[in-house]
PDB file of N, CA and C in Angstrom:
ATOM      1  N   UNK A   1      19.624  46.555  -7.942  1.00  0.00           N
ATOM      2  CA  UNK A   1      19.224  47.501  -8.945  1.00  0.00           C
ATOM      3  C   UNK A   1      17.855  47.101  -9.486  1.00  0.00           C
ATOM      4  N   UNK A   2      16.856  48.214  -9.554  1.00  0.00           N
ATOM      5  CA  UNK A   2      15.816  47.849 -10.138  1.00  0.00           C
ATOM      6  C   UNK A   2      15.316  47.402 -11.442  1.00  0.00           C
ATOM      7  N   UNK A   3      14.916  46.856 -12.097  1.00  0.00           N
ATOM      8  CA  UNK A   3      14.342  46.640 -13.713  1.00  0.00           C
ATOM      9  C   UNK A   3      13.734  47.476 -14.373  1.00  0.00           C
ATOM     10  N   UNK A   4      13.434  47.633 -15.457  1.00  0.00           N
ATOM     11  CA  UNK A   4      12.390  48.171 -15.830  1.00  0.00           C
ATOM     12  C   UNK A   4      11.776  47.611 -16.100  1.00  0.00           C
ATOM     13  N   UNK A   5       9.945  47.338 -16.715  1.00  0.00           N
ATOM     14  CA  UNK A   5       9.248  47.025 -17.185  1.00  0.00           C
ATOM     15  C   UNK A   5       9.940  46.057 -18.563  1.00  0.00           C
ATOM     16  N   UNK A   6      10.682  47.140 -19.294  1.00  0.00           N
ATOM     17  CA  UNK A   6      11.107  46.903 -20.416  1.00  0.00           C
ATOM     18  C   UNK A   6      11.986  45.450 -20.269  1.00  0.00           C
ATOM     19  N   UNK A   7      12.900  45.483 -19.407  1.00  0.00           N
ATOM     20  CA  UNK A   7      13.694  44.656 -19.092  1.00  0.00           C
ATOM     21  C   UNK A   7      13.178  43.485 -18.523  1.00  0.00           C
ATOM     22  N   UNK A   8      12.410  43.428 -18.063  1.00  0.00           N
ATOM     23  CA  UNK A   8      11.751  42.096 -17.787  1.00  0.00           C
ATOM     24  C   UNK A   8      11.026  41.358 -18.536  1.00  0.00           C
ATOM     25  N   UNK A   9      10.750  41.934 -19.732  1.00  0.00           N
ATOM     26  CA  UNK A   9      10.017  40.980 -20.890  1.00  0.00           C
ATOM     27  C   UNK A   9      11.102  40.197 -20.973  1.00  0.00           C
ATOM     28  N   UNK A  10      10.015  39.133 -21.459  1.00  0.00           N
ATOM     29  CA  UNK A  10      10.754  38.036 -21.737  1.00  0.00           C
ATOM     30  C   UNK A  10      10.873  37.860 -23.947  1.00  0.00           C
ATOM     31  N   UNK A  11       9.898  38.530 -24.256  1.00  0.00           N
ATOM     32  CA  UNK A  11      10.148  38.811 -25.637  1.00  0.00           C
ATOM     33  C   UNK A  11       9.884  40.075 -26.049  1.00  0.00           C
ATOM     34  N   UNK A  12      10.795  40.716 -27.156  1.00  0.00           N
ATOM     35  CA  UNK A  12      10.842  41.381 -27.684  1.00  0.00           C
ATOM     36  C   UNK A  12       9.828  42.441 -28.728  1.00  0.00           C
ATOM     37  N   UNK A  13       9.429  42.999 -27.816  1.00  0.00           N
ATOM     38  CA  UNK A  13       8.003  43.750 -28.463  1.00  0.00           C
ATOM     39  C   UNK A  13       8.334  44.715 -29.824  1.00  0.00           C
ATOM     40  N   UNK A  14       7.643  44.399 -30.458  1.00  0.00           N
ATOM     41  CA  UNK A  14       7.758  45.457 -32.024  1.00  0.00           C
ATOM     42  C   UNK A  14       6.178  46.390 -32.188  1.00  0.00           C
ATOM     43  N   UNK A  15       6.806  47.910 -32.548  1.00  0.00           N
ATOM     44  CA  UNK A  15       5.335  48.817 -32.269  1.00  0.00           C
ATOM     45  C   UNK A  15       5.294  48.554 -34.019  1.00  0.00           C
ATOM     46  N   UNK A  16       3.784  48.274 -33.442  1.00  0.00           N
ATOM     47  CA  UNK A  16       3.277  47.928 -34.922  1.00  0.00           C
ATOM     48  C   UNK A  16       1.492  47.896 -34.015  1.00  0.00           C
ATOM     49  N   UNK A  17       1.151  49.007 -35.366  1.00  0.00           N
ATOM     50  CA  UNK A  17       0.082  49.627 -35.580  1.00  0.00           C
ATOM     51  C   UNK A  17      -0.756  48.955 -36.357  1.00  0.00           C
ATOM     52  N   UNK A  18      -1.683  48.085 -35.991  1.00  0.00           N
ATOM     53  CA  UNK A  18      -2.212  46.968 -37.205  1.00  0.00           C
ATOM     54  C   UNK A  18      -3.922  46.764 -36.685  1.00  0.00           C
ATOM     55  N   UNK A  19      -5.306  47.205 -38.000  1.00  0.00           N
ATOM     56  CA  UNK A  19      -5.947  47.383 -37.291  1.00  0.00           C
ATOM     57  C   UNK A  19      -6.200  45.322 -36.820  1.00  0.00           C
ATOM     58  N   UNK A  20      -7.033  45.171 -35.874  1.00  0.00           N
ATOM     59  CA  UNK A  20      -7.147  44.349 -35.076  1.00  0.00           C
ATOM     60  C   UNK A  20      -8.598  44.328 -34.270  1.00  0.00           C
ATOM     61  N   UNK A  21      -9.769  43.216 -34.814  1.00  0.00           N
ATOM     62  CA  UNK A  21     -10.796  42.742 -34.107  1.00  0.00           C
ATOM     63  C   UNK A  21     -10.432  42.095 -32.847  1.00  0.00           C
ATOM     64  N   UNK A  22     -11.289  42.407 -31.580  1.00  0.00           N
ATOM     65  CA  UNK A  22     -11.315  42.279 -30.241  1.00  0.00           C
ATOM     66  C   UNK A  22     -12.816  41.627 -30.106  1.00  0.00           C
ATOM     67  N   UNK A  23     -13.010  39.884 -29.327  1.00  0.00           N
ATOM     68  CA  UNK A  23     -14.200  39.544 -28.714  1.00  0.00           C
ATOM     69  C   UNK A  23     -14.098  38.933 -27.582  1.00  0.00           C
ATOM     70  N   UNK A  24     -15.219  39.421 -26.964  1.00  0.00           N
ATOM     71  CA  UNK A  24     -14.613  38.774 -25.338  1.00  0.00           C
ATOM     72  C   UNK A  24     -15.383  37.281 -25.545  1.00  0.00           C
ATOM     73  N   UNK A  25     -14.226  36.097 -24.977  1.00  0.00           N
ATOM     74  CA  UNK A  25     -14.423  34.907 -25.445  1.00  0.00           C
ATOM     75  C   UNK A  25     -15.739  34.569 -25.248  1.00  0.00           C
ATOM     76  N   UNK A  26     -16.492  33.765 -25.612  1.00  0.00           N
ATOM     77  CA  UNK A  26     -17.519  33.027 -25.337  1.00  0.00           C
ATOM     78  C   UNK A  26     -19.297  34.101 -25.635  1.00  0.00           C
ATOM     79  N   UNK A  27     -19.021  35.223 -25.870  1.00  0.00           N
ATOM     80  CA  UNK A  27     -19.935  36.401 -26.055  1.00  0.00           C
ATOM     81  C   UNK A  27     -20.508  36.357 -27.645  1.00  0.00           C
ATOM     82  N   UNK A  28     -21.436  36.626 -28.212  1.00  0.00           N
ATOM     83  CA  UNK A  28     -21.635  36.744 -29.256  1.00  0.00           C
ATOM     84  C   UNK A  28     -21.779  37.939 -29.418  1.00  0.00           C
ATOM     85  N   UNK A  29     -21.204  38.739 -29.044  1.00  0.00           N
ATOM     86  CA  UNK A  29     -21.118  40.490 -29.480  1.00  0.00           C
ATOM     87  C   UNK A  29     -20.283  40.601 -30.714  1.00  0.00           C
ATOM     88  N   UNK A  30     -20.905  41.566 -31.477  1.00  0.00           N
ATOM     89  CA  UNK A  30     -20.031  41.891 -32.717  1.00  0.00           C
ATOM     90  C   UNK A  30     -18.360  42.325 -32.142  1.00  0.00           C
ATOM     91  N   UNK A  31     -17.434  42.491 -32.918  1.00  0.00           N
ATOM     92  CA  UNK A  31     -16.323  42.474 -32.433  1.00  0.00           C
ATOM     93  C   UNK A  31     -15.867  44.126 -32.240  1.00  0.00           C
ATOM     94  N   UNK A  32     -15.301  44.599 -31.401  1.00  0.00           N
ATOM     95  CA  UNK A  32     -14.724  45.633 -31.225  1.00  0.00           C
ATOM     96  C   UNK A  32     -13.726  46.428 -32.276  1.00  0.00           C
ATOM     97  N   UNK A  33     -13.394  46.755 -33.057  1.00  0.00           N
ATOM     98  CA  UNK A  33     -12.542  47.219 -33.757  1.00  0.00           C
ATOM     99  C   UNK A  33     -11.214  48.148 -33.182  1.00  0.00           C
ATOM    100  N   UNK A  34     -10.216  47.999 -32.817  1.00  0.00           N
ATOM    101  CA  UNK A  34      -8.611  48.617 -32.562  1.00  0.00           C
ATOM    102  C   UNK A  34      -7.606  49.062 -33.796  1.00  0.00           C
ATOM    103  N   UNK A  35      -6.785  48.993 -33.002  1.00  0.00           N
ATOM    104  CA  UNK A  35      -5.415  49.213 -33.465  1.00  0.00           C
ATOM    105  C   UNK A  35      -4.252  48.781 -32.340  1.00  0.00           C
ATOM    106  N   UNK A  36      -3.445  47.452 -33.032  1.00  0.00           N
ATOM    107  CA  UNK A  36      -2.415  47.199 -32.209  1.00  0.00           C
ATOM    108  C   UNK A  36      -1.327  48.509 -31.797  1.00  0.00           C
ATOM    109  N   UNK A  37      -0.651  48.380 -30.581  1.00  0.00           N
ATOM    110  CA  UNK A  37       0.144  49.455 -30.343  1.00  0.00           C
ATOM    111  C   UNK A  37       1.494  49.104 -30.551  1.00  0.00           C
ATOM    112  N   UNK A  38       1.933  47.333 -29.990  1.00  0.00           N
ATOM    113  CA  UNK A  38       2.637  46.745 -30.050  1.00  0.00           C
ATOM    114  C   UNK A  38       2.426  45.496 -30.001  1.00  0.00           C
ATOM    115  N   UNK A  39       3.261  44.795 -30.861  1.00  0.00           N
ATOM    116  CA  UNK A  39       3.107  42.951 -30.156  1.00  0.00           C
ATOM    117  C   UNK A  39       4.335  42.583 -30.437  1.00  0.00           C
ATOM    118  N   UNK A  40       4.308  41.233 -29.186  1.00  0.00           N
ATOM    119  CA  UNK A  40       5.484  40.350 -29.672  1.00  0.00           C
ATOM    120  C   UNK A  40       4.718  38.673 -29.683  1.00  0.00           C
ATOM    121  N   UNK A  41       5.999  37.910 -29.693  1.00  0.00           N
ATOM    122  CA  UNK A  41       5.116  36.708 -29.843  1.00  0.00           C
ATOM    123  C   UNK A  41       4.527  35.971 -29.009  1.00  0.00           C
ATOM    124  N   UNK A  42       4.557  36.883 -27.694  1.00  0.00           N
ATOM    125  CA  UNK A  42       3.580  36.166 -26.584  1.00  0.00           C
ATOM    126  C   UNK A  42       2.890  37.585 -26.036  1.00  0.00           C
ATOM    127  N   UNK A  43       2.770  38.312 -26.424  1.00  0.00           N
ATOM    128  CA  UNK A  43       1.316  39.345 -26.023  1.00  0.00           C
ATOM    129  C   UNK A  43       1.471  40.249 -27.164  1.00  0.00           C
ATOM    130  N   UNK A  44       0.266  41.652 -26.380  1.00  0.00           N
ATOM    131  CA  UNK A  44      -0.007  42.369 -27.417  1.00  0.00           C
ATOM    132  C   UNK A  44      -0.508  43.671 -26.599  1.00  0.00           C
ATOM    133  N   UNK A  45      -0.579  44.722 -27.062  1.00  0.00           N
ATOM    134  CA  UNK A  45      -1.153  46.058 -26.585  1.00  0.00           C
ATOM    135  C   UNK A  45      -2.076  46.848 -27.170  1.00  0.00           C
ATOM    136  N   UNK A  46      -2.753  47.256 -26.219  1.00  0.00           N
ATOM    137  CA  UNK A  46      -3.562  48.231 -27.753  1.00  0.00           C
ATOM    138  C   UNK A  46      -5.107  49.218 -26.822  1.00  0.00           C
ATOM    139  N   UNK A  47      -5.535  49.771 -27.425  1.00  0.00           N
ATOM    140  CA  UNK A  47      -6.479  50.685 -26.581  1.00  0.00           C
ATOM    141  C   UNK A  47      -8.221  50.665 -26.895  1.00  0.00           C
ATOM    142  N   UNK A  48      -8.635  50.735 -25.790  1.00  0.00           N
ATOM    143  CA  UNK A  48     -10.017  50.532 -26.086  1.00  0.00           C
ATOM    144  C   UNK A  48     -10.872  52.018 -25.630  1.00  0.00           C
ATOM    145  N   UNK A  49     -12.217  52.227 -25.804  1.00  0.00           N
ATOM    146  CA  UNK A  49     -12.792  53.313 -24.945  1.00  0.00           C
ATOM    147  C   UNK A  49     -13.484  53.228 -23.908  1.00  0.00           C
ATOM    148  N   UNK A  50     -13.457  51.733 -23.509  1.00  0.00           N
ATOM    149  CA  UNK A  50     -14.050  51.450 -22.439  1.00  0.00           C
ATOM    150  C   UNK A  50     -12.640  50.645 -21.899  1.00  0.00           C
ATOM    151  N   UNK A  51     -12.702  50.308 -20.201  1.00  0.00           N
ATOM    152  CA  UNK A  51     -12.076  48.996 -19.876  1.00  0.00           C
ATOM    153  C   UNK A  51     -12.608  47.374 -19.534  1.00  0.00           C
ATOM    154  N   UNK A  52     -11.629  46.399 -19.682  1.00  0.00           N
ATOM    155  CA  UNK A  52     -12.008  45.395 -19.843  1.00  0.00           C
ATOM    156  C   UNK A  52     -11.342  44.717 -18.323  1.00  0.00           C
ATOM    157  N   UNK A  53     -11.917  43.889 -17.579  1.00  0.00           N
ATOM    158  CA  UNK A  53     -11.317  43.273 -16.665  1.00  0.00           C
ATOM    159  C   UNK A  53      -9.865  42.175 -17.081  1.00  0.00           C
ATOM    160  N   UNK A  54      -9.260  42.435 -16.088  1.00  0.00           N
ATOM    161  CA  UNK A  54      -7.914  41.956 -15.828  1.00  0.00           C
ATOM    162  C   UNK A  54      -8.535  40.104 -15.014  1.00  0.00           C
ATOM    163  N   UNK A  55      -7.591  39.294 -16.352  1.00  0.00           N
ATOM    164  CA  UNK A  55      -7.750  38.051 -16.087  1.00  0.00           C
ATOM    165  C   UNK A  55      -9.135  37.530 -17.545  1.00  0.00           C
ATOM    166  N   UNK A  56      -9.555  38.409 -18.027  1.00  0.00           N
ATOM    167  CA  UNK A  56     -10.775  38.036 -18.974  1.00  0.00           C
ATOM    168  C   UNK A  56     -10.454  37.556 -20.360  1.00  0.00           C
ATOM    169  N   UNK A  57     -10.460  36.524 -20.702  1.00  0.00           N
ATOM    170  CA  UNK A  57     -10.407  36.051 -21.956  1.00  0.00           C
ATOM    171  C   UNK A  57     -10.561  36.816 -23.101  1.00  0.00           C
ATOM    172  N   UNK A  58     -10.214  36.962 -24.437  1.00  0.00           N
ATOM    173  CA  UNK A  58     -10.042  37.258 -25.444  1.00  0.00           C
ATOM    174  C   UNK A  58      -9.857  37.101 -26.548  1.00  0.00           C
ATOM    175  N   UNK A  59     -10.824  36.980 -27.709  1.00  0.00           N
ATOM    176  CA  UNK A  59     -10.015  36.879 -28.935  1.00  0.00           C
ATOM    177  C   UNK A  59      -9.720  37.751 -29.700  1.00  0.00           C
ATOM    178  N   UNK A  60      -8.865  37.927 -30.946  1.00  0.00           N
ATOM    179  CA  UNK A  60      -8.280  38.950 -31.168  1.00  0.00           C
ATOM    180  C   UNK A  60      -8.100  38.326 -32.708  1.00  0.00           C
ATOM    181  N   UNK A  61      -8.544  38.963 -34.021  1.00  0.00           N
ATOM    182  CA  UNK A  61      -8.408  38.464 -34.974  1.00  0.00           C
ATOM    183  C   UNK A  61      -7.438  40.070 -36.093  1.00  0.00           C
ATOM    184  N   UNK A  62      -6.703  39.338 -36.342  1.00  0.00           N
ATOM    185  CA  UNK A  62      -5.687  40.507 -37.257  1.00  0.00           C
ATOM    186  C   UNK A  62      -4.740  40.107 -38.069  1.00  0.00           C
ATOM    187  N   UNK A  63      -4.508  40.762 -39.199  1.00  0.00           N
ATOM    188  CA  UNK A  63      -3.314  40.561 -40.350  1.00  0.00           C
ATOM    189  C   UNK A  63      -2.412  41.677 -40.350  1.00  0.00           C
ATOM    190  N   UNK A  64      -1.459  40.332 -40.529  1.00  0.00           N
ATOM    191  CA  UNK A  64       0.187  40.804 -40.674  1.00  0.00           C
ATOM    192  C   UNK A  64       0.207  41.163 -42.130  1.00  0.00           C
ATOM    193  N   UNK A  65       0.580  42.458 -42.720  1.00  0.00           N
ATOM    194  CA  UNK A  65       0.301  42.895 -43.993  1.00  0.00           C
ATOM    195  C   UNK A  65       2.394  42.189 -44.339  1.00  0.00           C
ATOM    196  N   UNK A  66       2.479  42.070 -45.918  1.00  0.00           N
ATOM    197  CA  UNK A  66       3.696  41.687 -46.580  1.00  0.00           C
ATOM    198  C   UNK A  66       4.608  42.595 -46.082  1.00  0.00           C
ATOM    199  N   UNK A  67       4.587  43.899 -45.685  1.00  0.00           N
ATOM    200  CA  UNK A  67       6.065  44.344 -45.475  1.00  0.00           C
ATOM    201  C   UNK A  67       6.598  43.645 -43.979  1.00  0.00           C
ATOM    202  N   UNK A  68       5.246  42.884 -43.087  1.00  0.00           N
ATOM    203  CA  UNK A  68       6.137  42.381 -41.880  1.00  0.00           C
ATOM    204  C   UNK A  68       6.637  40.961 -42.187  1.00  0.00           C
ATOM    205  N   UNK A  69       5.650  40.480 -43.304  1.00  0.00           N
ATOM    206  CA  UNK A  69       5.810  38.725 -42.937  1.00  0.00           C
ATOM    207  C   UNK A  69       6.625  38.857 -44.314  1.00  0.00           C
ATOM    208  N   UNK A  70       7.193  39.656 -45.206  1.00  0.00           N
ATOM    209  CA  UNK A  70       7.881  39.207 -46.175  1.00  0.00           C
ATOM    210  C   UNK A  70       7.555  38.607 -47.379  1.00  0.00           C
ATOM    211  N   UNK A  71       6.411  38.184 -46.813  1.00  0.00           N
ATOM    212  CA  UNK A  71       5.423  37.008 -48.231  1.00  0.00           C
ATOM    213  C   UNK A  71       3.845  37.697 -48.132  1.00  0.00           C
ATOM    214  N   UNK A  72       3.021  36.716 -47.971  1.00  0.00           N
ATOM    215  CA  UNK A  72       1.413  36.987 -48.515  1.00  0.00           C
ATOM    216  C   UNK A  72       0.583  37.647 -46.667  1.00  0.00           C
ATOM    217  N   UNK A  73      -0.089  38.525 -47.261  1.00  0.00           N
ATOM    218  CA  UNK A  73      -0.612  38.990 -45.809  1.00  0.00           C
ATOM    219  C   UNK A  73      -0.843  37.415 -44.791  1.00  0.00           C
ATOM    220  N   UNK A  74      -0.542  37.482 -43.563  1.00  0.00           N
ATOM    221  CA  UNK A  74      -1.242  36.792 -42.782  1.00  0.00           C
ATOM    222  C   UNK A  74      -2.249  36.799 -41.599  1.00  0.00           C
ATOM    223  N   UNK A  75      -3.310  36.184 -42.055  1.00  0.00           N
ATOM    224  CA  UNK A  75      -4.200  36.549 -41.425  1.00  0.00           C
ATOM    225  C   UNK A  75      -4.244  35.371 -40.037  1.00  0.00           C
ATOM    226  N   UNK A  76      -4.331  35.610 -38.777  1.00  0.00           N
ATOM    227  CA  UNK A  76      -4.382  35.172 -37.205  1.00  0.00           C
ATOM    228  C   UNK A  76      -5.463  35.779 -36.035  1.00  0.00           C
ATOM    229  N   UNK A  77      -5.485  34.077 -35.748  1.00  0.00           N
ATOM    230  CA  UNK A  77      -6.520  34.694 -34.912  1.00  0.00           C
ATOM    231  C   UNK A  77      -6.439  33.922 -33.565  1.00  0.00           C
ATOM    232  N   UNK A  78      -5.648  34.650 -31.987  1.00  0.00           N
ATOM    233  CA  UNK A  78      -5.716  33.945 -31.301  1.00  0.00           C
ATOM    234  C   UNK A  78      -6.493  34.602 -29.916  1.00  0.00           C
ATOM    235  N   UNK A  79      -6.431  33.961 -29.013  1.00  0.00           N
ATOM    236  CA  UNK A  79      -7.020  33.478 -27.901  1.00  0.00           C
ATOM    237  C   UNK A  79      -5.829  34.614 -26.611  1.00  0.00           C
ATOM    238  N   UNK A  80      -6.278  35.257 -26.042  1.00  0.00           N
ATOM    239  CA  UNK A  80      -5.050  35.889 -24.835  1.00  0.00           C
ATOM    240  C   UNK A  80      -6.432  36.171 -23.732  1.00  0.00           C
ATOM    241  N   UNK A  81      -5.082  36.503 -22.603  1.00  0.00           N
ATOM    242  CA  UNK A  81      -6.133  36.580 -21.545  1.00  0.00           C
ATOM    243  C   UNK A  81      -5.649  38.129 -21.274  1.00  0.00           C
ATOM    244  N   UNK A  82      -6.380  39.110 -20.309  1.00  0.00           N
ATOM    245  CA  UNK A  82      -5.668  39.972 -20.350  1.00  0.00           C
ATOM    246  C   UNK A  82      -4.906  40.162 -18.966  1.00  0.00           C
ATOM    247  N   UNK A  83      -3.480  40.945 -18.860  1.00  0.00           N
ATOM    248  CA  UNK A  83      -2.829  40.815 -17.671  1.00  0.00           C
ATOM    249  C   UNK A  83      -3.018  42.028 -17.471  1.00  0.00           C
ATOM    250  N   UNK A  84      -3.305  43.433 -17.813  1.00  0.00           N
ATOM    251  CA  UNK A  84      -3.118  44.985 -17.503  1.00  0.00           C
ATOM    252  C   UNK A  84      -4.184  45.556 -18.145  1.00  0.00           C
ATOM    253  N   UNK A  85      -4.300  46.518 -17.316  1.00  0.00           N
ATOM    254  CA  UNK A  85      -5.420  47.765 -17.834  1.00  0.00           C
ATOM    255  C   UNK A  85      -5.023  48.325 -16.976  1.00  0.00           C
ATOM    256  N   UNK A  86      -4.434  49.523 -17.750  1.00  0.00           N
ATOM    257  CA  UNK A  86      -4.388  51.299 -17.392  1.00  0.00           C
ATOM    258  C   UNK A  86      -5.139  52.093 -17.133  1.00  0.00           C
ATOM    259  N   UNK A  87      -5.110  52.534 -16.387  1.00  0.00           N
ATOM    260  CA  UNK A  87      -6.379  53.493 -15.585  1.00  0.00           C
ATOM    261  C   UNK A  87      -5.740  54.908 -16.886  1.00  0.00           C
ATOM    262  N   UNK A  88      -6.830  55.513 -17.725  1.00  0.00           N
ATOM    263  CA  UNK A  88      -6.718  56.773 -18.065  1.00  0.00           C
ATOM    264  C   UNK A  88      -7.026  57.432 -17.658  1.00  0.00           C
ATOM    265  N   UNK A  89      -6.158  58.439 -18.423  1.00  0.00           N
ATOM    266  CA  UNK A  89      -6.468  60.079 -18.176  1.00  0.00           C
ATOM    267  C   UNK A  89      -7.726  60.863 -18.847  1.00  0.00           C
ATOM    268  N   UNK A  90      -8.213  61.767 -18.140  1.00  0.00           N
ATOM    269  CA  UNK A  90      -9.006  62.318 -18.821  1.00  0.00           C
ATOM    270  C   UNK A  90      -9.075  62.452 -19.766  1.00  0.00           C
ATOM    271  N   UNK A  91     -10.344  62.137 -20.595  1.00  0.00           N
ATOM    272  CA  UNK A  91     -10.585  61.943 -22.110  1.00  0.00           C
ATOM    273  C   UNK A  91      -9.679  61.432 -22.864  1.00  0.00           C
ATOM    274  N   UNK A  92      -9.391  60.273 -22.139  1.00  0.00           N
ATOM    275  CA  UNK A  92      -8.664  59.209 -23.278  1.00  0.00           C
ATOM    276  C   UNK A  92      -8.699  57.572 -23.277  1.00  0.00           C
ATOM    277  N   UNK A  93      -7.863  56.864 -24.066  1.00  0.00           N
ATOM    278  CA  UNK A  93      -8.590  55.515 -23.501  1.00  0.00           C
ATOM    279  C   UNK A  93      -7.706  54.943 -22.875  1.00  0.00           C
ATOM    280  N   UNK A  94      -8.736  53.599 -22.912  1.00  0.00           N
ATOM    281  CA  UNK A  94      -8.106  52.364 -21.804  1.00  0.00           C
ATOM    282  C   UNK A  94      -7.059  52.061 -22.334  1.00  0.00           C
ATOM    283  N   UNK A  95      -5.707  51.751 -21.906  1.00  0.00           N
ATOM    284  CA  UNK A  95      -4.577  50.763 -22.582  1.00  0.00           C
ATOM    285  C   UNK A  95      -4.730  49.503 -21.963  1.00  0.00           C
ATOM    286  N   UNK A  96      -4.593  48.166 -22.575  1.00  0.00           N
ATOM    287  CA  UNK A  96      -4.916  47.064 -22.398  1.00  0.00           C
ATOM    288  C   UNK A  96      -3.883  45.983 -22.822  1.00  0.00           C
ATOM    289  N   UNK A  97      -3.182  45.400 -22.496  1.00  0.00           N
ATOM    290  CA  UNK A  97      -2.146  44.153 -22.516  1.00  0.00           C
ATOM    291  C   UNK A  97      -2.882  43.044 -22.308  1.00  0.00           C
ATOM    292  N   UNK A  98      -2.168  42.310 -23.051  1.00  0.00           N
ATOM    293  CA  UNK A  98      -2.585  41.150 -22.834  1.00  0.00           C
ATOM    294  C   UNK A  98      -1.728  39.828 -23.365  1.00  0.00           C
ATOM    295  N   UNK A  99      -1.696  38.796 -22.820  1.00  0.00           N
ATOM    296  CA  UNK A  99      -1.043  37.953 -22.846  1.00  0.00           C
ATOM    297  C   UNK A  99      -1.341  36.415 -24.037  1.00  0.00           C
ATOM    298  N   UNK A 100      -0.942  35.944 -25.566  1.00  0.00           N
ATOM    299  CA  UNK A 100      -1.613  35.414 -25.882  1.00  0.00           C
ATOM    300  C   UNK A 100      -0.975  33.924 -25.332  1.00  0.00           C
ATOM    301  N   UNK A 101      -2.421  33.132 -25.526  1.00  0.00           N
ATOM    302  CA  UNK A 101      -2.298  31.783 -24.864  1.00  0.00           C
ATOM    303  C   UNK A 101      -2.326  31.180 -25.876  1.00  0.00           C
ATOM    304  N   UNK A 102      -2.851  30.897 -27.313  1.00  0.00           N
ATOM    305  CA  UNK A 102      -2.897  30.174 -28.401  1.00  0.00           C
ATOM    306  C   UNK A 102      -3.390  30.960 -29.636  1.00  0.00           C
ATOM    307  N   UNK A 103      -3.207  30.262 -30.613  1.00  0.00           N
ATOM    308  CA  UNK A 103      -3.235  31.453 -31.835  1.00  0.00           C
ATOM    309  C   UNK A 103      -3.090  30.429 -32.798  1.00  0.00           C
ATOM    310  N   UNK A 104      -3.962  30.685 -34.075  1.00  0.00           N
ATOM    311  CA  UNK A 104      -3.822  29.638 -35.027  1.00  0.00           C
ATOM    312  C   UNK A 104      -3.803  31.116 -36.615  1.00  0.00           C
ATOM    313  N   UNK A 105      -3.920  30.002 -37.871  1.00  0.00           N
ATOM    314  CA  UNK A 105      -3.667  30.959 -39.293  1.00  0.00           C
ATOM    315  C   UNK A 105      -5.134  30.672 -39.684  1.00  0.00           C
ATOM    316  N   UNK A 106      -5.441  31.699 -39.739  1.00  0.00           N
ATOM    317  CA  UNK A 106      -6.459  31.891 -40.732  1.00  0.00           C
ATOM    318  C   UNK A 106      -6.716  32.182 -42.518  1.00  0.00           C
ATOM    319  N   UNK A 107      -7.528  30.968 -43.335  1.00  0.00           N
ATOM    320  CA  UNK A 107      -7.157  31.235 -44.265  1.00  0.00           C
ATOM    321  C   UNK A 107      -8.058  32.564 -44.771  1.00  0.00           C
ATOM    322  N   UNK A 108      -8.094  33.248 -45.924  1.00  0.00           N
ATOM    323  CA  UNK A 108      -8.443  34.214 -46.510  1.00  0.00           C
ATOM    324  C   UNK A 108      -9.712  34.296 -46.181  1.00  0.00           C
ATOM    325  N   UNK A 109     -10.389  33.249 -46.123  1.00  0.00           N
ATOM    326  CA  UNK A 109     -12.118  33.235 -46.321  1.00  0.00           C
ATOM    327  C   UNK A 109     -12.413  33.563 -44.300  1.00  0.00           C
ATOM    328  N   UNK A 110     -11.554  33.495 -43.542  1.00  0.00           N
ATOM    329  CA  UNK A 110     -11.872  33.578 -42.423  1.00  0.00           C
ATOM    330  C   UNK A 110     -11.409  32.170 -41.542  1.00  0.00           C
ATOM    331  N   UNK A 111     -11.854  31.035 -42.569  1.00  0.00           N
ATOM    332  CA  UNK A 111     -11.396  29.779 -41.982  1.00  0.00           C
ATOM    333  C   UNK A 111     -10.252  29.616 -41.094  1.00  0.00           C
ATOM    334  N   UNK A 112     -10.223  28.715 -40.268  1.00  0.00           N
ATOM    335  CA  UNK A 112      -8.711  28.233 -39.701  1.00  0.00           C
ATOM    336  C   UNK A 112      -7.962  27.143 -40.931  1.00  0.00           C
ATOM    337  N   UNK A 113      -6.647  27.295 -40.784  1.00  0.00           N
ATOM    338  CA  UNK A 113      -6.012  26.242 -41.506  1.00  0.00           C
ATOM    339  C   UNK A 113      -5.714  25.205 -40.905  1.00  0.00           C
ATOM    340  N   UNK A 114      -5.339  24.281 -41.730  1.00  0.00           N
ATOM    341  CA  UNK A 114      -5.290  23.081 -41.418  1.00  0.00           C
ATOM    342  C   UNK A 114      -4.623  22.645 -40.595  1.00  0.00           C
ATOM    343  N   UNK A 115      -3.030  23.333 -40.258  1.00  0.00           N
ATOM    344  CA  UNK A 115      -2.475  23.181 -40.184  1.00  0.00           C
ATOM    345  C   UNK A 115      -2.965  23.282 -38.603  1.00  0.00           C
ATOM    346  N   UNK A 116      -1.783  22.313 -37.492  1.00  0.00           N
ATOM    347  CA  UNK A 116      -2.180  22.522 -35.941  1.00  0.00           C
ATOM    348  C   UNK A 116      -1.815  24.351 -35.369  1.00  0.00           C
ATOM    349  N   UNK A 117      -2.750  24.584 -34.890  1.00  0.00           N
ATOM    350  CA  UNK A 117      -2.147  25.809 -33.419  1.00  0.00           C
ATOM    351  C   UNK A 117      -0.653  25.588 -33.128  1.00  0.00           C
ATOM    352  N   UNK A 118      -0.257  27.009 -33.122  1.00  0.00           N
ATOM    353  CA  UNK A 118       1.378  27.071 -32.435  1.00  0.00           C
ATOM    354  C   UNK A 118       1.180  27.352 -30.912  1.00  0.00           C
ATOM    355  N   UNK A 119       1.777  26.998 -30.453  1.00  0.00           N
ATOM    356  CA  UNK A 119       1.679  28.296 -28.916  1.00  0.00           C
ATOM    357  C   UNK A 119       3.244  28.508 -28.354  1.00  0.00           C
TER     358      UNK A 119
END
């Protein structure tokens, strides 16, 4: 019997719409501006108007507002590579997955915290 897509994750994706800065690693380009489509705790989805190559590094900076984390917004900023890009349809955009590899907390001012990287 075949799988679905769905069924083969290995974690549990939640659609959550959160806007979300995009830089391709190592670039000093201003950052792209999104909107998550979904994430879980090892990737993420979301759409661009251009596409981005499959396998290309990424950072991705965004806050979890209090109704997800329960407490004080949290602000994160990690590192994914990307595994998918969707070929669109006319006049619309790229969908883009991607896989994160490390991810740390950012404090308010932008800083990282002190605290070590999870992965």
């Amino acid at each position: 019997m075949r799988q679905t897509a769905q069924e083969r994750r290995l974690m549990r994706r939640f659609d959550m719409h959160l806007p979300a800065a995009i830089k391709l690693a190592g670039v000093a380009e201003e950052p792209i501006a999104t909107e998550t489509q979904n994430v879980s705790a090892r990737g993420i989805f979301f759409y661009l108007d251009h596409a981005l190559t499959q396998g290309t590094q990424i950072e991705v900076t965004m806050t979890f507002p209090p109704h997800i984390t329960m407490t004080d917004p949290v602000r994160v900023r990690f590192r994914a590579r990307i595994i998918r890009v969707e070929e669109p349809l006319p006049v619309s955009r790229v969908g883009i997955a991607a896989v994160i590899e490390e991810y740390e907390f950012l404090r308010s001012t932008g800083e990282a915290d002190s605290s070590p990287a999870m992965n």
